[in-house]
C-alpha atoms as a PDB file:
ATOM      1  CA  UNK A   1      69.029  58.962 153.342  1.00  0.00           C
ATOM      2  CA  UNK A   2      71.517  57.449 151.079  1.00  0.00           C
ATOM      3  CA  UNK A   3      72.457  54.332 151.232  1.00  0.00           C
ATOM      4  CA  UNK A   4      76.275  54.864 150.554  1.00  0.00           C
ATOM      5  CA  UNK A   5      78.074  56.442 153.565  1.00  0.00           C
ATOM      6  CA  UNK A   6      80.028  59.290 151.488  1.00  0.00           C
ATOM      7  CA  UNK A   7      77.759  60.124 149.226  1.00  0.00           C
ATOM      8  CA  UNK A   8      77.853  63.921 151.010  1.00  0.00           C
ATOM      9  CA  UNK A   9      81.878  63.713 150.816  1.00  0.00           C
ATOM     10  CA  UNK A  10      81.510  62.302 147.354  1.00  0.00           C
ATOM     11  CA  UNK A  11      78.955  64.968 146.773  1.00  0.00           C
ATOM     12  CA  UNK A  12      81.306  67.647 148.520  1.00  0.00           C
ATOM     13  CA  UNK A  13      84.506  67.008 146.284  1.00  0.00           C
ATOM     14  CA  UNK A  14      82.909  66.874 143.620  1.00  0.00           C
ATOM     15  CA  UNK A  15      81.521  70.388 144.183  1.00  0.00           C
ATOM     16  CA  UNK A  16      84.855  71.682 144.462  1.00  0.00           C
ATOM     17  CA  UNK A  17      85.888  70.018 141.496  1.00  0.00           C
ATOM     18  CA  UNK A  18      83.191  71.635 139.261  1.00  0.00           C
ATOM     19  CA  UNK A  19      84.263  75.357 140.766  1.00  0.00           C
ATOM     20  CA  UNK A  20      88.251  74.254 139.526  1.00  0.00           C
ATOM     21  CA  UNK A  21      86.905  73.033 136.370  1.00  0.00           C
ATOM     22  CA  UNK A  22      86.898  76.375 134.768  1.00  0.00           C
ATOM     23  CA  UNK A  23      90.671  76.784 135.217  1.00  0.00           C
ATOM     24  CA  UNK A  24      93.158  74.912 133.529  1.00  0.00           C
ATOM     25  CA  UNK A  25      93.806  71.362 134.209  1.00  0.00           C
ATOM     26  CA  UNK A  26      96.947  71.827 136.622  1.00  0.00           C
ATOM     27  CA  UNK A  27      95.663  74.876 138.418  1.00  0.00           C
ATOM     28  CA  UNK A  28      92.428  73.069 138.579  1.00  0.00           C
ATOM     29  CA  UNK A  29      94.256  69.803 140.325  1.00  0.00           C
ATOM     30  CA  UNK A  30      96.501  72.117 142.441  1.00  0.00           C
ATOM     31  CA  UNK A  31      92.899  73.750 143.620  1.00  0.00           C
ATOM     32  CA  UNK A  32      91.258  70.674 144.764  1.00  0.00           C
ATOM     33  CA  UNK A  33      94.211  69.242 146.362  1.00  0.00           C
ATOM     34  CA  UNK A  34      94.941  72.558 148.340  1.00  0.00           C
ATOM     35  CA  UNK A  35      91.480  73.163 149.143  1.00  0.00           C
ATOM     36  CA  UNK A  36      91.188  69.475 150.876  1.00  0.00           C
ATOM     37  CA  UNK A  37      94.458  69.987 152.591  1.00  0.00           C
ATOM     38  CA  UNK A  38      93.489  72.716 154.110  1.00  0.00           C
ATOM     39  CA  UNK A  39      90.093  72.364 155.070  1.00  0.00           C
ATOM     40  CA  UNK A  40      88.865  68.519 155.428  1.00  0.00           C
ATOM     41  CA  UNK A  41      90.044  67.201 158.613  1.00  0.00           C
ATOM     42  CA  UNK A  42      91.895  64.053 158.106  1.00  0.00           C
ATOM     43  CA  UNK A  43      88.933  62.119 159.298  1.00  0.00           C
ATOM     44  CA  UNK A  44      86.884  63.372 156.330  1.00  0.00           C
ATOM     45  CA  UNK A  45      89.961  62.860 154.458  1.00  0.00           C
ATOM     46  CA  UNK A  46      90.515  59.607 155.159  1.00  0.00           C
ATOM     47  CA  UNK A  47      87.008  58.636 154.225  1.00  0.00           C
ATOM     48  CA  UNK A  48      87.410  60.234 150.556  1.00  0.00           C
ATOM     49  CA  UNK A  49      90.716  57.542 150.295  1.00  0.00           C
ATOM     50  CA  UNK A  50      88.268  55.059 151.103  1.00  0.00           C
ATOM     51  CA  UNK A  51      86.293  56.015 148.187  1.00  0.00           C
ATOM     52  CA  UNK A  52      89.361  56.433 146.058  1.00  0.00           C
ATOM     53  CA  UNK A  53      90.918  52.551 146.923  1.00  0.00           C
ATOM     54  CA  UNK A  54      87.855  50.921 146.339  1.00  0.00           C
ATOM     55  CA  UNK A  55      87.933  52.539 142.874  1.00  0.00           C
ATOM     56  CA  UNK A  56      86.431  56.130 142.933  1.00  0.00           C
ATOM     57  CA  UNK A  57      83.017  55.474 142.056  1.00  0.00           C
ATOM     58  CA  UNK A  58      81.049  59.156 141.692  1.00  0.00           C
ATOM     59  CA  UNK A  59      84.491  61.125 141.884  1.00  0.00           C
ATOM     60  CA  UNK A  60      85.076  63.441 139.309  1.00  0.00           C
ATOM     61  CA  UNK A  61      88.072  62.806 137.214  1.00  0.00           C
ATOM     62  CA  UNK A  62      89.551  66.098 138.330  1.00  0.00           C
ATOM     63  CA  UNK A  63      88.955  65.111 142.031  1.00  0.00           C
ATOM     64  CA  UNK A  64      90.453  62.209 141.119  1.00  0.00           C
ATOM     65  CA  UNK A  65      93.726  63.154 139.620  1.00  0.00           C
ATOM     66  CA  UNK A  66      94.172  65.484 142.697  1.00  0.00           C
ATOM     67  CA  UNK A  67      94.377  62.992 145.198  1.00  0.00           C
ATOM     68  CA  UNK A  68      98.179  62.552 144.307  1.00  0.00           C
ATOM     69  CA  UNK A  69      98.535  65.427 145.753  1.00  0.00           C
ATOM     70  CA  UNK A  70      96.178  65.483 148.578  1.00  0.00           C
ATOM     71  CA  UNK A  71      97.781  63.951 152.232  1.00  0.00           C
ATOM     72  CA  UNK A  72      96.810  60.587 153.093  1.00  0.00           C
ATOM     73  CA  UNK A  73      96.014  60.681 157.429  1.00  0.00           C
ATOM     74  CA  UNK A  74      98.085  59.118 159.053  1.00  0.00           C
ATOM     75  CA  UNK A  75      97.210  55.620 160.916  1.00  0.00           C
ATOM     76  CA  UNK A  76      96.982  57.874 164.312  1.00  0.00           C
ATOM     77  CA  UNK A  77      93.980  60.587 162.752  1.00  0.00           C
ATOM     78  CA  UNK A  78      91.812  57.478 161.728  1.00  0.00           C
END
């Protein structure tokens, strides 16, 4: 097992971000970010922010770019 906690959510975003890759940069931000909103619960969602504020280590630079987009929870879905 690894010894970081998200390494399967880093693992998973980063899997969507190679499928987007392919497209053009916008369509492939406006992918990622739809594709999180409307499948990761905000639980999972919350723990990929957790990833992002302590700096993004592993994320994809697409992945990362796309979490403008992509809805923080709020305080009551942590």
């Amino acid at each position: 097992m690894s010894a970081d906690p998200h390494a399967k959510l880093i693992y998973m975003a980063n899997q969507i971000s190679k499928f987007f890759e392919s497209k053009p940069q916008a369509e492939g931000v406006a992918g990622i970010a739809a594709h999180i909103n409307d499948f990761w619960e905000p639980r999972m969602r919350r723990h990929l922010f957790e990833v992002v504020d302590a700096g993004g280590a592993g994320l994809r630079p697409l992945v990362l770019e796309a979490t403008r987009s992509i809805r923080r929870p709020t305080p009551e879905h942590a």
